[in-house]
PDB file of N, CA and C in Angstrom:
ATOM      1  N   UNK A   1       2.696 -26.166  62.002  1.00  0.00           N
ATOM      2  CA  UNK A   1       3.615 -26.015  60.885  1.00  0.00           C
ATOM      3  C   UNK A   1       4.765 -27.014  61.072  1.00  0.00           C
ATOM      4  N   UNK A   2       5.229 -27.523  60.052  1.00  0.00           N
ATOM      5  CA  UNK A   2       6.353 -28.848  60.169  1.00  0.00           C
ATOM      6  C   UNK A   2       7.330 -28.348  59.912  1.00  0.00           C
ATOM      7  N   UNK A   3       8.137 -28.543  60.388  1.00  0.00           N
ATOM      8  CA  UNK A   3      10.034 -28.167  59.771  1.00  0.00           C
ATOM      9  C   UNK A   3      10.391 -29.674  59.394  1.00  0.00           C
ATOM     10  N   UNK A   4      11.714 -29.393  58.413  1.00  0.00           N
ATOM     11  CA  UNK A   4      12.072 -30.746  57.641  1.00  0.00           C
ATOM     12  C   UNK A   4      13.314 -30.128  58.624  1.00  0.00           C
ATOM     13  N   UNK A   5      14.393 -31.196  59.802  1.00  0.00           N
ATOM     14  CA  UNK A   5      14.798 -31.516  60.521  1.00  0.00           C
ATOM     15  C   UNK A   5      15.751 -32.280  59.876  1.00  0.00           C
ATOM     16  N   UNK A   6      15.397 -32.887  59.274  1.00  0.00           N
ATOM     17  CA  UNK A   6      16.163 -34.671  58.437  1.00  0.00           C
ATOM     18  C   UNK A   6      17.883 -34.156  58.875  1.00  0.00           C
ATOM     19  N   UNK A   7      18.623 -34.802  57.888  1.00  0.00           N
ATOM     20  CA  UNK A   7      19.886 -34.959  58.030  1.00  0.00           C
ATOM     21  C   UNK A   7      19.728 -34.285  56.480  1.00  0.00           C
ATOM     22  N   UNK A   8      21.106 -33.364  56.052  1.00  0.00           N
ATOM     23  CA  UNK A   8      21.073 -32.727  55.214  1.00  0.00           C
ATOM     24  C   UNK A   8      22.196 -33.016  54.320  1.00  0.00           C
ATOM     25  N   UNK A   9      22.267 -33.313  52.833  1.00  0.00           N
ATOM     26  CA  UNK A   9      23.107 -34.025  51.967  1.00  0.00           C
ATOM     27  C   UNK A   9      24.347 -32.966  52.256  1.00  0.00           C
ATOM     28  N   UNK A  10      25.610 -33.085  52.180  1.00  0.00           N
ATOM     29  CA  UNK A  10      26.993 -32.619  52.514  1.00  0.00           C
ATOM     30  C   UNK A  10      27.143 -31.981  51.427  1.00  0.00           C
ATOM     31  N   UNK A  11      27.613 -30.359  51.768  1.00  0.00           N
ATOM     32  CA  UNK A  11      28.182 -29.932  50.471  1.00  0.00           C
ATOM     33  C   UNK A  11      29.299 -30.505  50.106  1.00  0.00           C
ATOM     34  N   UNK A  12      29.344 -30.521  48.366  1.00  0.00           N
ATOM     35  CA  UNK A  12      30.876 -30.832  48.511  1.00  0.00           C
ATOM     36  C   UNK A  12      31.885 -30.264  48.059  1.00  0.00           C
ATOM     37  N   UNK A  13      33.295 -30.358  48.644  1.00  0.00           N
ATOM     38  CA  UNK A  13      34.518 -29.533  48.752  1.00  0.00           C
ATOM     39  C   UNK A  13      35.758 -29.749  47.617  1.00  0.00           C
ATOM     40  N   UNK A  14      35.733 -28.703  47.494  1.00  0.00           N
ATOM     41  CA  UNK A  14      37.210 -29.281  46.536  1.00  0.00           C
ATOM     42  C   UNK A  14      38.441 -28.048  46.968  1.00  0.00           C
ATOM     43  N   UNK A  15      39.780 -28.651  46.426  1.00  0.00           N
ATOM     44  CA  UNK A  15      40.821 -27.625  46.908  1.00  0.00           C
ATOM     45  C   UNK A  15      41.040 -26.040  46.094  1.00  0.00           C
ATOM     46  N   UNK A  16      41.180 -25.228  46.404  1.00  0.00           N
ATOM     47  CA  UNK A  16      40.916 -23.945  45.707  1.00  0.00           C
ATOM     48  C   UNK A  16      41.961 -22.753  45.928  1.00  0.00           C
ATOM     49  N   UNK A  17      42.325 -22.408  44.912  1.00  0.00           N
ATOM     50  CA  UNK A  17      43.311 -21.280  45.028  1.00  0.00           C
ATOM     51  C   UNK A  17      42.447 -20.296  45.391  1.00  0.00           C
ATOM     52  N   UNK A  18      43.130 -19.563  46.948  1.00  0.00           N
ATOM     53  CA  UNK A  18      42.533 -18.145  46.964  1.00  0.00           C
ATOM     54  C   UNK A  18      43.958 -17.084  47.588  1.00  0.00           C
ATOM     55  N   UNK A  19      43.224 -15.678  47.493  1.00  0.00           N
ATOM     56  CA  UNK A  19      44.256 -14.938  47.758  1.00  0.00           C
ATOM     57  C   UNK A  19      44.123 -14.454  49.186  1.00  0.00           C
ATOM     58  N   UNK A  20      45.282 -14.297  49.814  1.00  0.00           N
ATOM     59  CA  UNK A  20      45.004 -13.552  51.524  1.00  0.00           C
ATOM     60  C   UNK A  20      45.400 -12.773  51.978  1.00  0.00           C
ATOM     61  N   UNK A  21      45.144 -12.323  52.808  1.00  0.00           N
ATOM     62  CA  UNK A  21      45.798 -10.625  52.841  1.00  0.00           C
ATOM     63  C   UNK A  21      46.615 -11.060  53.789  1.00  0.00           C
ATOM     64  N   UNK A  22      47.976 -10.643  53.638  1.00  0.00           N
ATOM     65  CA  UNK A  22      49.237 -10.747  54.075  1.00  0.00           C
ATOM     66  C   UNK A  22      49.404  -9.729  55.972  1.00  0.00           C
ATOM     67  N   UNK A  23      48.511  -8.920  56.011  1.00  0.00           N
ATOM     68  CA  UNK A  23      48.157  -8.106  57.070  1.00  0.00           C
ATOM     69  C   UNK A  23      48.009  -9.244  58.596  1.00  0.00           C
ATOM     70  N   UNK A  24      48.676  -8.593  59.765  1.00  0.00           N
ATOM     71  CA  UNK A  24      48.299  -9.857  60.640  1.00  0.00           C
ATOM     72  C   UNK A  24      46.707  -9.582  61.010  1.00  0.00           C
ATOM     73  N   UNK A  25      46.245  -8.367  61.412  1.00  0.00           N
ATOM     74  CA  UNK A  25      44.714  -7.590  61.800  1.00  0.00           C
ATOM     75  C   UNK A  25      43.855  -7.896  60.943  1.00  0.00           C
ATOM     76  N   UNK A  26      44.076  -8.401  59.706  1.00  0.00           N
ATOM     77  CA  UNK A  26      42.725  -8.603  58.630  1.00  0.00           C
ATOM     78  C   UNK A  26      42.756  -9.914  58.316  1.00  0.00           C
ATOM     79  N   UNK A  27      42.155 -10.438  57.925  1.00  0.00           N
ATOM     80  CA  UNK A  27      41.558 -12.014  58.017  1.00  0.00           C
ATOM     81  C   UNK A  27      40.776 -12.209  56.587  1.00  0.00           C
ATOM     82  N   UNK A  28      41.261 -10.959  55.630  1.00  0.00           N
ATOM     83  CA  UNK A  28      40.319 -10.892  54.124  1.00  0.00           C
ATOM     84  C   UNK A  28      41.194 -11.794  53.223  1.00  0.00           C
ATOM     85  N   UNK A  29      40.383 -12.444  52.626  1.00  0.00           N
ATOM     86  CA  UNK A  29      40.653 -13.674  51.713  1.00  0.00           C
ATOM     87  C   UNK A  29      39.701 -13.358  50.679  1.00  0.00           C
ATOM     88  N   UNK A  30      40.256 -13.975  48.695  1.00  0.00           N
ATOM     89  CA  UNK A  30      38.793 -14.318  48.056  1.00  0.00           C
ATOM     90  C   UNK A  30      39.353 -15.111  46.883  1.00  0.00           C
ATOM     91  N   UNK A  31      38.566 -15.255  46.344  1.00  0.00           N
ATOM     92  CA  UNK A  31      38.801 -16.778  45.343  1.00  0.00           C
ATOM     93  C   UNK A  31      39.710 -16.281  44.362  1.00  0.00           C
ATOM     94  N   UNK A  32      40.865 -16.858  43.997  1.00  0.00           N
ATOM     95  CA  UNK A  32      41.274 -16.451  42.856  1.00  0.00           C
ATOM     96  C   UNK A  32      40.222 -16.307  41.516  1.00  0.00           C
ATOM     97  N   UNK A  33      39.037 -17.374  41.370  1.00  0.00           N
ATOM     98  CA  UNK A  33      38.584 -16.942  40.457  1.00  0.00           C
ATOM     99  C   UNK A  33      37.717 -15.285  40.274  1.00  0.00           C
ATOM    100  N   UNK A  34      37.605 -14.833  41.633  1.00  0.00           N
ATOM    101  CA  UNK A  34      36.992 -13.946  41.812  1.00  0.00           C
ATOM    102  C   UNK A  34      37.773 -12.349  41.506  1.00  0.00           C
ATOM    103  N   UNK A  35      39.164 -12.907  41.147  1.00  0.00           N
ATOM    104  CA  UNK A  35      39.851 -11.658  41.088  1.00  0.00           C
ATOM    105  C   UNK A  35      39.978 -11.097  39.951  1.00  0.00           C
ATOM    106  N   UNK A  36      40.253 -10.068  39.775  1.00  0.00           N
ATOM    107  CA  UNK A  36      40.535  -8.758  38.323  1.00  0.00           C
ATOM    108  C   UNK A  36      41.936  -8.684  38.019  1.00  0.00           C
ATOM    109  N   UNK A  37      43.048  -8.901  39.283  1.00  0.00           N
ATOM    110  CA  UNK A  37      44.454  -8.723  38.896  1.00  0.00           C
ATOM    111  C   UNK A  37      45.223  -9.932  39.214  1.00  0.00           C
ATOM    112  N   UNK A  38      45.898  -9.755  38.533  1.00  0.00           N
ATOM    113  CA  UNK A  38      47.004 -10.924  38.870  1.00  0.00           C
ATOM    114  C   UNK A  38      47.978 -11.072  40.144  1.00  0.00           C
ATOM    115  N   UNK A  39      47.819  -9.741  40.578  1.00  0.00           N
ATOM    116  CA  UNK A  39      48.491  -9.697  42.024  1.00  0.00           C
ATOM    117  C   UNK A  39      47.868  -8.465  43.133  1.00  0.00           C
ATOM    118  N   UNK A  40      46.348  -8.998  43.329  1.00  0.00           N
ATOM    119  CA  UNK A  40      45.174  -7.436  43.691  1.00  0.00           C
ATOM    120  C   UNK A  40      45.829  -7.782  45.368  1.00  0.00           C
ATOM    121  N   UNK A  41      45.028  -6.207  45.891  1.00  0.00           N
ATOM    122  CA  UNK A  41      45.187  -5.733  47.032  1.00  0.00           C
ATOM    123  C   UNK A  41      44.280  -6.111  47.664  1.00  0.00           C
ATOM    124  N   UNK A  42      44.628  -6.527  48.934  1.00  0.00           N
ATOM    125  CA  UNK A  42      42.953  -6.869  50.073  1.00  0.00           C
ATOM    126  C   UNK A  42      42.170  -5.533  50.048  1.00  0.00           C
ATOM    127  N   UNK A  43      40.547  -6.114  49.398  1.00  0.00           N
ATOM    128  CA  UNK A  43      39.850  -5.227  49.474  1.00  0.00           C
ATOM    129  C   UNK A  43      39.482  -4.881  50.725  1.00  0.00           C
ATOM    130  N   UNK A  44      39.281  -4.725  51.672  1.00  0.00           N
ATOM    131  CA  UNK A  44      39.439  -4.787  53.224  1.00  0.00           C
ATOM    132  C   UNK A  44      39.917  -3.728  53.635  1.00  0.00           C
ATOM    133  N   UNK A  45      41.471  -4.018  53.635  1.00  0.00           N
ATOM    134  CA  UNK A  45      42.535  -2.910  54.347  1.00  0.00           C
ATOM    135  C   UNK A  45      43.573  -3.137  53.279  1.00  0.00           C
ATOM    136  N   UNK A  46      43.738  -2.576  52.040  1.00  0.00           N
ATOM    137  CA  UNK A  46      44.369  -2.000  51.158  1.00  0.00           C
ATOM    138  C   UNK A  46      46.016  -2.829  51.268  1.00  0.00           C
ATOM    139  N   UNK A  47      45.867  -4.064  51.951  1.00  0.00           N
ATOM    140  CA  UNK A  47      47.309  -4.449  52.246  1.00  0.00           C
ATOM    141  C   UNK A  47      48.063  -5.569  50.837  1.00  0.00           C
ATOM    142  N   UNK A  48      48.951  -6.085  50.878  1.00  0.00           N
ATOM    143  CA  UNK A  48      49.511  -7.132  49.822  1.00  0.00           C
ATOM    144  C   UNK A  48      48.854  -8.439  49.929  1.00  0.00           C
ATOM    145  N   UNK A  49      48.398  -9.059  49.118  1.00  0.00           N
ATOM    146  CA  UNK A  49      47.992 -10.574  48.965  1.00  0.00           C
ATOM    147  C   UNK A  49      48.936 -11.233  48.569  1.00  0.00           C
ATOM    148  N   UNK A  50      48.861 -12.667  49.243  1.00  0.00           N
ATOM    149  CA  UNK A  50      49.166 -14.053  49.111  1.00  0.00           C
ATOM    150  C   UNK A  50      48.770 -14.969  48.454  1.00  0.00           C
ATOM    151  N   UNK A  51      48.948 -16.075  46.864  1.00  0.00           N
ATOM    152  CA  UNK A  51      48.653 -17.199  46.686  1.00  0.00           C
ATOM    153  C   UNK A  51      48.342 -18.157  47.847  1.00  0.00           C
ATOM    154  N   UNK A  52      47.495 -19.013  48.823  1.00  0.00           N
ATOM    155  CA  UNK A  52      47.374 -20.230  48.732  1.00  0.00           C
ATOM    156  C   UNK A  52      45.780 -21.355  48.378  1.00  0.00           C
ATOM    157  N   UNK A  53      46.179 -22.108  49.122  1.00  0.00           N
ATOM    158  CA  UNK A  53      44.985 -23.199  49.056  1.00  0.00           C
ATOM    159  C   UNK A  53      44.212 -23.556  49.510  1.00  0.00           C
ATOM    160  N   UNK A  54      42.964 -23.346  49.467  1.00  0.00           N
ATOM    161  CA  UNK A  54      41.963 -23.472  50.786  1.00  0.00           C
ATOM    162  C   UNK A  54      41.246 -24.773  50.396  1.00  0.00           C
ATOM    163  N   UNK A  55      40.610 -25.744  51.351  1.00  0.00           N
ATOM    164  CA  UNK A  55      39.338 -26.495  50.546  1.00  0.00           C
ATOM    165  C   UNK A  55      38.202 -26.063  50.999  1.00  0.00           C
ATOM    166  N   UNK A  56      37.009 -25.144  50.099  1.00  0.00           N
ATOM    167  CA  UNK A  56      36.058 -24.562  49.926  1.00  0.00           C
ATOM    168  C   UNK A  56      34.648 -24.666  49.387  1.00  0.00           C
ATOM    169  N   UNK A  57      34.169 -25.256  49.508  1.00  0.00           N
ATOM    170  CA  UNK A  57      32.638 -25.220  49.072  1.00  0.00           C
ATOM    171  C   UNK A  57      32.358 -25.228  47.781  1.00  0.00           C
ATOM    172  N   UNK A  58      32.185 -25.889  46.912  1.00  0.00           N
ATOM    173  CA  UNK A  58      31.669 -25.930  45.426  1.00  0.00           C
ATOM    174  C   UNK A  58      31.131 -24.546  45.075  1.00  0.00           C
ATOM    175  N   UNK A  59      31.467 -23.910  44.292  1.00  0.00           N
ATOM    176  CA  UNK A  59      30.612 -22.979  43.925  1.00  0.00           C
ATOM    177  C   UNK A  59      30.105 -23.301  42.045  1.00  0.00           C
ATOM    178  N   UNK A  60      28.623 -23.273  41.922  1.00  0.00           N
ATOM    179  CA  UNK A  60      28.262 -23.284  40.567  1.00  0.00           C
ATOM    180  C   UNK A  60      28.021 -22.388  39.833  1.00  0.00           C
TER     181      UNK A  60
END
């Protein structure tokens, strides 16, 4: 059986607003486009979110 090995085309990145949970113990982040409120709670551990900027993976 063969595996394809090759070198693999680069995803590509662009800069992206996401939200973060303000908590130092939780590490939950998600896309602003992904959100319902204008100022939501880490689904995680129920704590306050943050606006910033990540550069993230294309999503289509």
């Amino acid at each position: 059986m063969a595996y394809n090995r090759g070198p693999k085309e680069p995803i590509p990145e662009v800069e992206t607003t996401v939200w973060s949970c303000t908590s130092d113990s939780c590490k939950g982040w998600m896309r602003d486009a992904f959100s319902f409120s204008k100022n939501p709670e880490c689904p995680l551990c129920h704590s306050e979110m943050v606006q910033e900027t990540r550069i993230l993976p294309v999503i289509q």
